[in-house]
PDB file of N, CA and C in Angstrom:
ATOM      1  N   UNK A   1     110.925  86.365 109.540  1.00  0.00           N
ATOM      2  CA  UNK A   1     110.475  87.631 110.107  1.00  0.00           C
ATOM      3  C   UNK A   1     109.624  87.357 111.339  1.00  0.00           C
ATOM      4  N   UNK A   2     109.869  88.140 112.591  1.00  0.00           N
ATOM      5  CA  UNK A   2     108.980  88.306 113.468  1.00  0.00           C
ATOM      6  C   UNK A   2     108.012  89.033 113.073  1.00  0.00           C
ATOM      7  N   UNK A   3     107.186  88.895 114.502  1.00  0.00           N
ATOM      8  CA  UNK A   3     106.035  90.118 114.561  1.00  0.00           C
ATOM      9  C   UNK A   3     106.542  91.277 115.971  1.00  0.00           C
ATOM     10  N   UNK A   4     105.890  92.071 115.664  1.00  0.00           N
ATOM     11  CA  UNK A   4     106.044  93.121 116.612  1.00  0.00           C
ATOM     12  C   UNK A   4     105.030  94.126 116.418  1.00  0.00           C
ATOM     13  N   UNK A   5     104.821  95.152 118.378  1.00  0.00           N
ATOM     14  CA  UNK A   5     103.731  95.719 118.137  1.00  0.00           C
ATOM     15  C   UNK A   5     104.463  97.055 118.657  1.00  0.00           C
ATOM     16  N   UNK A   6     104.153  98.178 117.973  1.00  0.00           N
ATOM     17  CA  UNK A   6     104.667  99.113 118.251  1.00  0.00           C
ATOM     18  C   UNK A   6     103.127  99.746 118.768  1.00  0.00           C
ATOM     19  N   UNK A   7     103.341 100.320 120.336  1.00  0.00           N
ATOM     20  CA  UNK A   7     102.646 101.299 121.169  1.00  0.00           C
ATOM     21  C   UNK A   7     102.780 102.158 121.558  1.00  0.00           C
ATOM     22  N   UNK A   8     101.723 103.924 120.903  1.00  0.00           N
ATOM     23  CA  UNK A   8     102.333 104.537 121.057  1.00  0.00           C
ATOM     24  C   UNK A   8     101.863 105.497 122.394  1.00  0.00           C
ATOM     25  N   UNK A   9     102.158 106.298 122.900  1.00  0.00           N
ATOM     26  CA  UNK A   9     102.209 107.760 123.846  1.00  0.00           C
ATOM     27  C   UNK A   9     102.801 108.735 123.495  1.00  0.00           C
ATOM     28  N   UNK A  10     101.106 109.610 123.732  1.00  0.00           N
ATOM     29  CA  UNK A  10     101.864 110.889 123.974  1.00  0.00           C
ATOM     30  C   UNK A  10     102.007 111.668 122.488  1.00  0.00           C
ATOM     31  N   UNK A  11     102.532 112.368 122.169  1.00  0.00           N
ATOM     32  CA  UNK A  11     102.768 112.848 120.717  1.00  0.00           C
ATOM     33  C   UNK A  11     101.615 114.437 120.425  1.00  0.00           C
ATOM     34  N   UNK A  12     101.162 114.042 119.540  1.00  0.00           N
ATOM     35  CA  UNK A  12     100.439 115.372 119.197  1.00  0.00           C
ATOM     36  C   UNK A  12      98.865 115.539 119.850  1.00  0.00           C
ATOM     37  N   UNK A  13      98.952 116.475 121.000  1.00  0.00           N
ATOM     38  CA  UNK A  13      97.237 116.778 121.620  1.00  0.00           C
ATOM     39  C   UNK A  13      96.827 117.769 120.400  1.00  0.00           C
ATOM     40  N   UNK A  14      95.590 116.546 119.798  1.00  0.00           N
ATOM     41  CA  UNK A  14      94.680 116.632 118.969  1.00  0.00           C
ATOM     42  C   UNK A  14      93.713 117.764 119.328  1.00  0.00           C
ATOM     43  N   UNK A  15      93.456 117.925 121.465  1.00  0.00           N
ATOM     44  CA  UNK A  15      92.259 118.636 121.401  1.00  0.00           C
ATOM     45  C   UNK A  15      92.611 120.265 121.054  1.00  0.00           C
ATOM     46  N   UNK A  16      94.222 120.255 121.485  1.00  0.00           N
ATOM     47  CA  UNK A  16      94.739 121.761 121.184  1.00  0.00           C
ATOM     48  C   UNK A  16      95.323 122.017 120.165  1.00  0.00           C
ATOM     49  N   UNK A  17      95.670 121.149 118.849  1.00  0.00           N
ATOM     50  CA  UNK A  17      96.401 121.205 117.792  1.00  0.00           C
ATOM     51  C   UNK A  17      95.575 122.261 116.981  1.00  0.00           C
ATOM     52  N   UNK A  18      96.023 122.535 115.847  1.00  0.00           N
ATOM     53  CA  UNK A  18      95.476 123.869 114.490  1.00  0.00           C
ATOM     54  C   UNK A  18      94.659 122.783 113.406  1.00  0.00           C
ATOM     55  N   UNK A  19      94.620 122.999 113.086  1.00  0.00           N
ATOM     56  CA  UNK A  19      93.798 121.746 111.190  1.00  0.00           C
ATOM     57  C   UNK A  19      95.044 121.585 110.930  1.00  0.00           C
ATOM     58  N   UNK A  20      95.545 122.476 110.221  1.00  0.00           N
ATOM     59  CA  UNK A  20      97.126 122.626 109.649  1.00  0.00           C
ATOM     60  C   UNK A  20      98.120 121.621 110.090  1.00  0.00           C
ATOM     61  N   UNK A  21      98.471 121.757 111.510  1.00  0.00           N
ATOM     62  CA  UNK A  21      99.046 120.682 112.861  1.00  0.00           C
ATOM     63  C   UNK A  21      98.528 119.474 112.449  1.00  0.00           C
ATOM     64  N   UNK A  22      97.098 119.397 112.503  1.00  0.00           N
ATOM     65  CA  UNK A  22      96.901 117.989 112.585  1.00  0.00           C
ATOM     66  C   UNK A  22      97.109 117.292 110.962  1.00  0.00           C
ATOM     67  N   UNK A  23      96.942 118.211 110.263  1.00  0.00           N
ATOM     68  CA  UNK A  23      96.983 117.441 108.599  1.00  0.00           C
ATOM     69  C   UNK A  23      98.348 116.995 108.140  1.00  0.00           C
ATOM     70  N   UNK A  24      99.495 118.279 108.838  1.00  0.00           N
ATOM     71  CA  UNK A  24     100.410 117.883 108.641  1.00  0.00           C
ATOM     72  C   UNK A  24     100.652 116.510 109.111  1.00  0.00           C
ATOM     73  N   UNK A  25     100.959 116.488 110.668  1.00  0.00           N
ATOM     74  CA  UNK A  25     101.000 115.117 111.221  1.00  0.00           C
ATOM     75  C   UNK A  25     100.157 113.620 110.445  1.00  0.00           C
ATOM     76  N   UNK A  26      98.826 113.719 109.909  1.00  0.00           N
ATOM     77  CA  UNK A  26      98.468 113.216 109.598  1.00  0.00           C
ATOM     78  C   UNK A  26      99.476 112.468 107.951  1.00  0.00           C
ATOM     79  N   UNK A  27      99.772 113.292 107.306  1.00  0.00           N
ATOM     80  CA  UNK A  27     100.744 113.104 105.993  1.00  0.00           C
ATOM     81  C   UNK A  27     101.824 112.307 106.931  1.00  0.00           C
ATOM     82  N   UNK A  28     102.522 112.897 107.867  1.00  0.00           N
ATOM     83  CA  UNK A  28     103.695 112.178 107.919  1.00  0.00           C
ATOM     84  C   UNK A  28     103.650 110.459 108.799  1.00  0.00           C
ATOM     85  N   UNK A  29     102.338 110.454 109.253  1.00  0.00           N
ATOM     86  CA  UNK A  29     102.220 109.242 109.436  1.00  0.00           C
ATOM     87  C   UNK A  29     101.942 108.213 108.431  1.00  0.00           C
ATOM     88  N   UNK A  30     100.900 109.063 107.197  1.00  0.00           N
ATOM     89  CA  UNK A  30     100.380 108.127 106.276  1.00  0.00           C
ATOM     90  C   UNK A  30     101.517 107.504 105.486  1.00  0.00           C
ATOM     91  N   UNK A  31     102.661 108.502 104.820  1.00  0.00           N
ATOM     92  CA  UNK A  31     103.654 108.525 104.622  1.00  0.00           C
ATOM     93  C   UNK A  31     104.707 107.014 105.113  1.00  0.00           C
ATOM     94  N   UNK A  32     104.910 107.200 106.228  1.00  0.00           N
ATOM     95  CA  UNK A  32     105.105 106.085 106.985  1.00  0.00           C
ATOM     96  C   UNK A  32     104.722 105.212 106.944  1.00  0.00           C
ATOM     97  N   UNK A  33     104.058 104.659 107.014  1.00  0.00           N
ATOM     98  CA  UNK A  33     102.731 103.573 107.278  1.00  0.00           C
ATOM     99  C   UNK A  33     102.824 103.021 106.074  1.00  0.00           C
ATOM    100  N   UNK A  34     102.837 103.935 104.998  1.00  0.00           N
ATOM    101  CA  UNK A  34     102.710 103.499 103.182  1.00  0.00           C
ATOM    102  C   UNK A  34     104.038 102.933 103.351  1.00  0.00           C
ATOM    103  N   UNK A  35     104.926 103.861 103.501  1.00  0.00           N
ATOM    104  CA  UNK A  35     106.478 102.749 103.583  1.00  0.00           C
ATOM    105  C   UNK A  35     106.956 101.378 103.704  1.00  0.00           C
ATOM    106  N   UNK A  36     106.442 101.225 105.137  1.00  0.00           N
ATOM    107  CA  UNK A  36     106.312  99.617 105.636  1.00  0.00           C
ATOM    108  C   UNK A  36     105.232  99.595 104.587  1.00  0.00           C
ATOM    109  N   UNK A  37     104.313  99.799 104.080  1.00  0.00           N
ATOM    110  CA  UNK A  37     103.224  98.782 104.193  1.00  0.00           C
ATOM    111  C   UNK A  37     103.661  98.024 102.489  1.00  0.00           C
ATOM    112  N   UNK A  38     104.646  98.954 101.780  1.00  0.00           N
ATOM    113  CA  UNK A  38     105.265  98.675 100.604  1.00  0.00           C
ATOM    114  C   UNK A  38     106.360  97.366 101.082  1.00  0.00           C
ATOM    115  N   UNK A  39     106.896  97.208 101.554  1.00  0.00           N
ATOM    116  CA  UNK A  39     108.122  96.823 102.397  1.00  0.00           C
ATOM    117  C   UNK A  39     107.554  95.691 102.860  1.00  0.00           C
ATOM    118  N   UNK A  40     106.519  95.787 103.301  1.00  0.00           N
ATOM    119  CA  UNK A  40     105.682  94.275 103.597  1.00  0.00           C
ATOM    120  C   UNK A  40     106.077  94.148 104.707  1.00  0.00           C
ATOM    121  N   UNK A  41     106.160  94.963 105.774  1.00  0.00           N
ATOM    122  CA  UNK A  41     106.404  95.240 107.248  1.00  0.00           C
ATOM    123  C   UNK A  41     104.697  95.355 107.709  1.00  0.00           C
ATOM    124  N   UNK A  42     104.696  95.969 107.294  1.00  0.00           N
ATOM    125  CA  UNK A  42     103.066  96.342 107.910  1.00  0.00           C
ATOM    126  C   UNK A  42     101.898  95.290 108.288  1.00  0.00           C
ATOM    127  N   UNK A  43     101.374  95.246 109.487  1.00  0.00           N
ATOM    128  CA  UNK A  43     100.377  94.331 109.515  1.00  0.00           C
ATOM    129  C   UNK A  43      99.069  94.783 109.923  1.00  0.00           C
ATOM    130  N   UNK A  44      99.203  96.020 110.626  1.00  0.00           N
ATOM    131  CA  UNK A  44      97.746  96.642 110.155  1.00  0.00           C
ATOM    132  C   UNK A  44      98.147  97.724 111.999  1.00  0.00           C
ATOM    133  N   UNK A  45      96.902  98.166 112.603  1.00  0.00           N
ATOM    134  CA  UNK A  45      97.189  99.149 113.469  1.00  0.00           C
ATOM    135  C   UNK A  45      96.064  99.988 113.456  1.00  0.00           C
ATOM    136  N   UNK A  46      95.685 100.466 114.737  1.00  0.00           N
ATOM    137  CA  UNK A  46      94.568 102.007 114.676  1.00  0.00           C
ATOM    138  C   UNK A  46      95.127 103.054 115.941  1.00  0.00           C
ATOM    139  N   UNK A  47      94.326 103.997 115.975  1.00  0.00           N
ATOM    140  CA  UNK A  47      94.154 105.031 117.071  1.00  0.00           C
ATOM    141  C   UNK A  47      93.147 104.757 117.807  1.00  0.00           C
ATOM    142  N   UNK A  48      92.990 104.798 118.967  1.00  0.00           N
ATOM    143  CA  UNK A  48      92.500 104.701 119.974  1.00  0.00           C
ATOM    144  C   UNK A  48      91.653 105.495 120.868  1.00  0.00           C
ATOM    145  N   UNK A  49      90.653 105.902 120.977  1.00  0.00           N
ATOM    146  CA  UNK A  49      89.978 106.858 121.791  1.00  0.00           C
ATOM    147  C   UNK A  49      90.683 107.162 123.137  1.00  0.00           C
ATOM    148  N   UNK A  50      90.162 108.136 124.044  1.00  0.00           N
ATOM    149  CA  UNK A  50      90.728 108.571 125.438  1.00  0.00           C
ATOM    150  C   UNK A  50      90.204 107.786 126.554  1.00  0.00           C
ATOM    151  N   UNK A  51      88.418 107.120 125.760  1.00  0.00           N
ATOM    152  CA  UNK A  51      87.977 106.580 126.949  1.00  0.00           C
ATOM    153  C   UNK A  51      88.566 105.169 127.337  1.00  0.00           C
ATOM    154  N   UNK A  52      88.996 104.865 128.420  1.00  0.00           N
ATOM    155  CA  UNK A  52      89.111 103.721 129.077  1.00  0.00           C
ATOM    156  C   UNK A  52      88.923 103.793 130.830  1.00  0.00           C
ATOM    157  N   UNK A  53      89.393 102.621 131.048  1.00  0.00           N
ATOM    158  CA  UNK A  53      89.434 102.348 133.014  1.00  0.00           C
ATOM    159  C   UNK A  53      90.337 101.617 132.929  1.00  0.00           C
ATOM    160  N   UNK A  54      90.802 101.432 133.677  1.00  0.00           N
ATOM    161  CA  UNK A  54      92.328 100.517 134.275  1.00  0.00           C
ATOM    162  C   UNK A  54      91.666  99.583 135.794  1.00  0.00           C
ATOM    163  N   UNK A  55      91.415  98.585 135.566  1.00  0.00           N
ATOM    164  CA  UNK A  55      91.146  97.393 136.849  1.00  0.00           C
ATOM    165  C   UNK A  55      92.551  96.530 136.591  1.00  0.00           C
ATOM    166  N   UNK A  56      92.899  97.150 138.587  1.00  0.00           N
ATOM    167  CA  UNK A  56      94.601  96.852 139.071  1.00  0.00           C
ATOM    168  C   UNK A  56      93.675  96.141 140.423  1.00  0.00           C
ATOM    169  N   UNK A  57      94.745  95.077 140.725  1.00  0.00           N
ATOM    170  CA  UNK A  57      95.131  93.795 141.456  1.00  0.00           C
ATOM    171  C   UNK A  57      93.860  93.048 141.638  1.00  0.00           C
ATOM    172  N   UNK A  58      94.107  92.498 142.720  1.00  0.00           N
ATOM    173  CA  UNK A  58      93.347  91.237 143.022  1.00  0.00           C
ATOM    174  C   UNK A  58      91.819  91.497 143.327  1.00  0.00           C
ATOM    175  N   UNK A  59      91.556  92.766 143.757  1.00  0.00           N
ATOM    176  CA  UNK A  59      90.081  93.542 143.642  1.00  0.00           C
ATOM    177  C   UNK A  59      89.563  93.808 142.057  1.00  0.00           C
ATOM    178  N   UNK A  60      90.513  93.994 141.819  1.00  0.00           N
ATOM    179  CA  UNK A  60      89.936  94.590 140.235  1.00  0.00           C
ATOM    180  C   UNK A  60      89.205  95.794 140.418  1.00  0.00           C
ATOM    181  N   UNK A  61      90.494  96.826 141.481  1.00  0.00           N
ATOM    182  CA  UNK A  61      89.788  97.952 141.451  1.00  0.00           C
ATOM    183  C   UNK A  61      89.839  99.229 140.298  1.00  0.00           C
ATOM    184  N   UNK A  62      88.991  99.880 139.736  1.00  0.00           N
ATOM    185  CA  UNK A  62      88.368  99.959 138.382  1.00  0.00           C
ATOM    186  C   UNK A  62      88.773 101.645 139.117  1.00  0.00           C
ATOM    187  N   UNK A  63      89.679 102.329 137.898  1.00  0.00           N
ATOM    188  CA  UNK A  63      89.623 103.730 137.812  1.00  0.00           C
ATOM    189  C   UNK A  63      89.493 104.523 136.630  1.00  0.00           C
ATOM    190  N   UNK A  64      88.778 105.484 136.543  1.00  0.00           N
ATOM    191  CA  UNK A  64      88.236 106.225 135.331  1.00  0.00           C
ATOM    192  C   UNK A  64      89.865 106.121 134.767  1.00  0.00           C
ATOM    193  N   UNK A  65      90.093 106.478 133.446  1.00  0.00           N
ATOM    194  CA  UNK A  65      91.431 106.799 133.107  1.00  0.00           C
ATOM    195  C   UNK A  65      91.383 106.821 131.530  1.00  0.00           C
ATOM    196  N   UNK A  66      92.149 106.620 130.740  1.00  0.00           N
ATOM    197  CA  UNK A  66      92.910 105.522 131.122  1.00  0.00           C
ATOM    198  C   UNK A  66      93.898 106.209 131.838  1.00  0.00           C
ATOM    199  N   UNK A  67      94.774 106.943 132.096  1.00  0.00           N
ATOM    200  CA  UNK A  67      95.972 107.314 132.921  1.00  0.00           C
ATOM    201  C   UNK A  67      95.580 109.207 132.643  1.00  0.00           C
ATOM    202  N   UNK A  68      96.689 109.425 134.107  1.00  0.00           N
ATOM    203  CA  UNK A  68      96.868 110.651 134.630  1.00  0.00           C
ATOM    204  C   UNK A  68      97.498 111.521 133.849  1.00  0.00           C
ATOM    205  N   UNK A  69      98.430 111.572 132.782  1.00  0.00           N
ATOM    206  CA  UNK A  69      99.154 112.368 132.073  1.00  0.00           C
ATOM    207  C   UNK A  69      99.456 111.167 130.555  1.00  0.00           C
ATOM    208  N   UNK A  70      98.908 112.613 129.495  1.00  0.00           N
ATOM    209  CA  UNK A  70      98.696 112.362 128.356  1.00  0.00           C
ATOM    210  C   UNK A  70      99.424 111.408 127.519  1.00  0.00           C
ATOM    211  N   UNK A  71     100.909 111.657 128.497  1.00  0.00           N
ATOM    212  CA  UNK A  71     102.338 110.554 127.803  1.00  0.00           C
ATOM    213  C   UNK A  71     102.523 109.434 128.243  1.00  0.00           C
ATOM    214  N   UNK A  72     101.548 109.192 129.000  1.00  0.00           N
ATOM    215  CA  UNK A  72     101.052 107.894 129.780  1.00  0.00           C
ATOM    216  C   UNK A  72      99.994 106.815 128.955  1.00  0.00           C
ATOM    217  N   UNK A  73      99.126 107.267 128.442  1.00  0.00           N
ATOM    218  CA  UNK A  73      97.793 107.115 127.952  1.00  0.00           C
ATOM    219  C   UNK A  73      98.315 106.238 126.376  1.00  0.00           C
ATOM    220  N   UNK A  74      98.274 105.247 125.984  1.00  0.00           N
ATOM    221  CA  UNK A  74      98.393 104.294 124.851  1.00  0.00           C
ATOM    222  C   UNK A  74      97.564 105.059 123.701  1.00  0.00           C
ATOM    223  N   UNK A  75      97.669 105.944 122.862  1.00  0.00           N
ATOM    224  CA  UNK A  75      97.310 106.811 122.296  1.00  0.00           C
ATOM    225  C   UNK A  75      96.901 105.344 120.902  1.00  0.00           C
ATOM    226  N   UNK A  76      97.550 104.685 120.939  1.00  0.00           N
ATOM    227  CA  UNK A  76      97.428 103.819 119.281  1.00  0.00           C
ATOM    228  C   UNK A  76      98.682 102.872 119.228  1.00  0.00           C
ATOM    229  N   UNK A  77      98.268 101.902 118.031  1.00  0.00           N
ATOM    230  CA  UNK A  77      99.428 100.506 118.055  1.00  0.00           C
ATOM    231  C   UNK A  77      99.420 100.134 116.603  1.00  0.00           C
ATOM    232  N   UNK A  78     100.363  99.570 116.405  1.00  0.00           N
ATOM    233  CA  UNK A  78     100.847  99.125 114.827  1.00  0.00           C
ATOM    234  C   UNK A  78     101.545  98.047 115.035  1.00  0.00           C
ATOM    235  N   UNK A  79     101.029  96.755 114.090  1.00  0.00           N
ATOM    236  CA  UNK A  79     101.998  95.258 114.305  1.00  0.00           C
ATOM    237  C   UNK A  79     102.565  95.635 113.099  1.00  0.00           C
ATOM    238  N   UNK A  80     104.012  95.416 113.415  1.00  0.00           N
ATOM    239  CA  UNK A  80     105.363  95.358 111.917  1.00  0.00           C
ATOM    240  C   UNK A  80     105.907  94.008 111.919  1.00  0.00           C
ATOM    241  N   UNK A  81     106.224  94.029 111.014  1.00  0.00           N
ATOM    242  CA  UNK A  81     107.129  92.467 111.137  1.00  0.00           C
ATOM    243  C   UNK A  81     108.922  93.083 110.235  1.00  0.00           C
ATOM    244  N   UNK A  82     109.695  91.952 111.259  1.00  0.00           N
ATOM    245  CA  UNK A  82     111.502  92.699 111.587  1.00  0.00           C
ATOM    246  C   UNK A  82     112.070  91.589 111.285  1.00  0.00           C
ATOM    247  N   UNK A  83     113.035  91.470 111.076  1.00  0.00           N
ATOM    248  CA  UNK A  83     113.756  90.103 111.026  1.00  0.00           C
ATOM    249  C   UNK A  83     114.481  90.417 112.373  1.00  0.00           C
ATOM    250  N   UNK A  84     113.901  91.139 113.693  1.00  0.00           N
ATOM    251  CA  UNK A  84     114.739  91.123 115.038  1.00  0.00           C
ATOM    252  C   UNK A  84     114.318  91.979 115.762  1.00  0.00           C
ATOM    253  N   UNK A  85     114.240  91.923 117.058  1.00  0.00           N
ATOM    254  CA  UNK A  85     113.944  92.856 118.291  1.00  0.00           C
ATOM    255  C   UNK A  85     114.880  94.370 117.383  1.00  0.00           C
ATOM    256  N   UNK A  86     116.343  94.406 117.083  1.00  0.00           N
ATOM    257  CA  UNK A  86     116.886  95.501 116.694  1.00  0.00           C
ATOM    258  C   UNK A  86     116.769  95.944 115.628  1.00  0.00           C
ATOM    259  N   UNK A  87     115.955  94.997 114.822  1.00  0.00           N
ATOM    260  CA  UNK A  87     115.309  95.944 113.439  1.00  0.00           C
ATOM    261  C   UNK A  87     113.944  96.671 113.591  1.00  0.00           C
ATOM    262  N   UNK A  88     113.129  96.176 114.869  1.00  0.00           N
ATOM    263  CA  UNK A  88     112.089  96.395 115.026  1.00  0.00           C
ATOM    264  C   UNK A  88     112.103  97.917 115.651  1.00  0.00           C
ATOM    265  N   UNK A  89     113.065  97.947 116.386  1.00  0.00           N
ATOM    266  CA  UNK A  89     113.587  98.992 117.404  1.00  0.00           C
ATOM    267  C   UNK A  89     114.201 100.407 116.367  1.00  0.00           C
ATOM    268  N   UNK A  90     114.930  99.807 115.242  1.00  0.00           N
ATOM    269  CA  UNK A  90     115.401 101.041 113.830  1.00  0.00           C
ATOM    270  C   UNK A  90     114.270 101.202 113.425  1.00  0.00           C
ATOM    271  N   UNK A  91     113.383 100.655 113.117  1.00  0.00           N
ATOM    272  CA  UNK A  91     111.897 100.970 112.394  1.00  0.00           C
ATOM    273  C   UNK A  91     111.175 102.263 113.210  1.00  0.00           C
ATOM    274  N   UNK A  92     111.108 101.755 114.425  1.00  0.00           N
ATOM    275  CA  UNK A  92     110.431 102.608 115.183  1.00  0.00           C
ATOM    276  C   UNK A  92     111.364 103.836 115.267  1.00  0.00           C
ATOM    277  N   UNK A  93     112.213 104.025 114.967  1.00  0.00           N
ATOM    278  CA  UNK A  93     112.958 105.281 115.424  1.00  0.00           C
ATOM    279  C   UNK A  93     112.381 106.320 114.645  1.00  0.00           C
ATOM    280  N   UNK A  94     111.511 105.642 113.198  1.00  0.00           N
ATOM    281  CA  UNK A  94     111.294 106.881 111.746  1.00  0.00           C
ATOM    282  C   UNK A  94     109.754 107.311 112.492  1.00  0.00           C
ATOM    283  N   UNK A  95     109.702 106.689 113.646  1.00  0.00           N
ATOM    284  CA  UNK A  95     107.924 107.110 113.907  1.00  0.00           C
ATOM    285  C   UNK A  95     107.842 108.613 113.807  1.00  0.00           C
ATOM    286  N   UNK A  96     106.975 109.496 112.833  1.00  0.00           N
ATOM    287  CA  UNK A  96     106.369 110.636 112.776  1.00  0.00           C
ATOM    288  C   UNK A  96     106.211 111.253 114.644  1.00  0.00           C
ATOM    289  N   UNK A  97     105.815 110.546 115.459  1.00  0.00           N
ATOM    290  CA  UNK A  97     105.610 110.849 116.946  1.00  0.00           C
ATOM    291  C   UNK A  97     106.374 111.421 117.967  1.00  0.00           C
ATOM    292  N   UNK A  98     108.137 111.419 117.094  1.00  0.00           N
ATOM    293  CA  UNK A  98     108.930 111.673 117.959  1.00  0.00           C
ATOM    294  C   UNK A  98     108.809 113.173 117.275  1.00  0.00           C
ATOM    295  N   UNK A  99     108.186 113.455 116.367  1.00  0.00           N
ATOM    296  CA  UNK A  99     107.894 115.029 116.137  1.00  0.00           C
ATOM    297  C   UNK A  99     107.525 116.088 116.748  1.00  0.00           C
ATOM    298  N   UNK A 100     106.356 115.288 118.149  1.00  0.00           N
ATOM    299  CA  UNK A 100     105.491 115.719 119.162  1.00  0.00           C
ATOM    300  C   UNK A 100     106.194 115.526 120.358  1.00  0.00           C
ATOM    301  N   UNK A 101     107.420 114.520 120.298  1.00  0.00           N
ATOM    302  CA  UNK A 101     107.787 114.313 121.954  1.00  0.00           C
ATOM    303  C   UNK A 101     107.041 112.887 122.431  1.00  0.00           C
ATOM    304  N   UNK A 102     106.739 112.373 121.331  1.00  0.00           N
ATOM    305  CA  UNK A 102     106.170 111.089 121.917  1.00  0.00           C
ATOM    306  C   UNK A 102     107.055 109.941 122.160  1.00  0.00           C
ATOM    307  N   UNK A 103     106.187 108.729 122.557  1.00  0.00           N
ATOM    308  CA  UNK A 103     106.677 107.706 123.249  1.00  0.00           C
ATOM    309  C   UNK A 103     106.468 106.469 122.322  1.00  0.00           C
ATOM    310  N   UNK A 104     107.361 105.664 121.926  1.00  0.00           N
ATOM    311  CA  UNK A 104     107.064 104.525 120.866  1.00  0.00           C
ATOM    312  C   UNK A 104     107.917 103.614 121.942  1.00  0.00           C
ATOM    313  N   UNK A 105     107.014 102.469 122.288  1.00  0.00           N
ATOM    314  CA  UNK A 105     107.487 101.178 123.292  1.00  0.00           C
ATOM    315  C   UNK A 105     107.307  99.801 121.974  1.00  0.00           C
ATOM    316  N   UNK A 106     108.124  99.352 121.768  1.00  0.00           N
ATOM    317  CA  UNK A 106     108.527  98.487 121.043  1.00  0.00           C
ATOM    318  C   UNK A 106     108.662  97.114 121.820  1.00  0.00           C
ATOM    319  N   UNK A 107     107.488  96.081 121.289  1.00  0.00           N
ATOM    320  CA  UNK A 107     107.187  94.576 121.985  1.00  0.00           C
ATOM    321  C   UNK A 107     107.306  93.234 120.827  1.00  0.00           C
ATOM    322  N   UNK A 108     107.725  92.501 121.385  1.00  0.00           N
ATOM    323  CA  UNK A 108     107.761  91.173 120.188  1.00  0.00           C
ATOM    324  C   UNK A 108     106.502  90.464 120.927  1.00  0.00           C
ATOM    325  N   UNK A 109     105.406  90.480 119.333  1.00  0.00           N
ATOM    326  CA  UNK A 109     104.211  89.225 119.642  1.00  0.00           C
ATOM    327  C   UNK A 109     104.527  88.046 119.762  1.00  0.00           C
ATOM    328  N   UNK A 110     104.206  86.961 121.130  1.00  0.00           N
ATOM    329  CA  UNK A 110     104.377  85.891 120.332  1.00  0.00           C
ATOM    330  C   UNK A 110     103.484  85.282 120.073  1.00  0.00           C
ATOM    331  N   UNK A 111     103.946  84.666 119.023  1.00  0.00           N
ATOM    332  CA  UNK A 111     103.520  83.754 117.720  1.00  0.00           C
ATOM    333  C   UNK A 111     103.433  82.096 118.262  1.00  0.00           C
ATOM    334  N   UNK A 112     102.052  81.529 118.490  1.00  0.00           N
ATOM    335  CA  UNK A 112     102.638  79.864 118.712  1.00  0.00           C
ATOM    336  C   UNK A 112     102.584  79.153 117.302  1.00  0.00           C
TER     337      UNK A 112
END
């Protein structure tokens, strides 16, 4: 088995969602998460606050951000382990996120 890190964007704005909205969403991630984590896929993962800065090129010039539009912004990450880039890639397809319109970018860690 590899490792892999699934990163996500975008998905459900928390600041405009209902309780309801968010509890639901909340079940269908936990849901998830319990899946792999039965499956022995799971290697752990959090959510991420809004605050960051982004320092780009050789200045290391520093901008409030983290990014301009919400589906941009690395909202949260989860390491799974796949026996392959294309199992890693079917895993991610069950992400709860594509509920919201979100963005799941699928990376292989490496491992030395």
């Amino acid at each position: 088995m590899n490792d892999y890190m699934l990163l996500f964007r975008g998905g459900l704005n928390f600041d405009t969602a209902t309780q309801d909205q968010v509890q639901q969403a909340m079940m269908k991630w936990k849901d998830w998460m319990d899946e792999l984590a039965i499956q022995g896929r799971l290697i752990g993962g959090k959510r991420l606050t809004k605050k960051g800065v982004v320092l780009e090129g050789s200045k290391k010039q520093m901008t409030d951000g983290p990014y301009v539009e919400g589906k941009e912004m690395v909202g949260g990450y989860l390491g799974i382990k796949a026996m392959d880039f294309e199992e890693a890639i079917e895993i991610a397809h069950n992400c709860p996120i594509f509920n919201f319109d979100g963005i799941v970018e699928v990376r292989e860690i490496i491992v030395n």
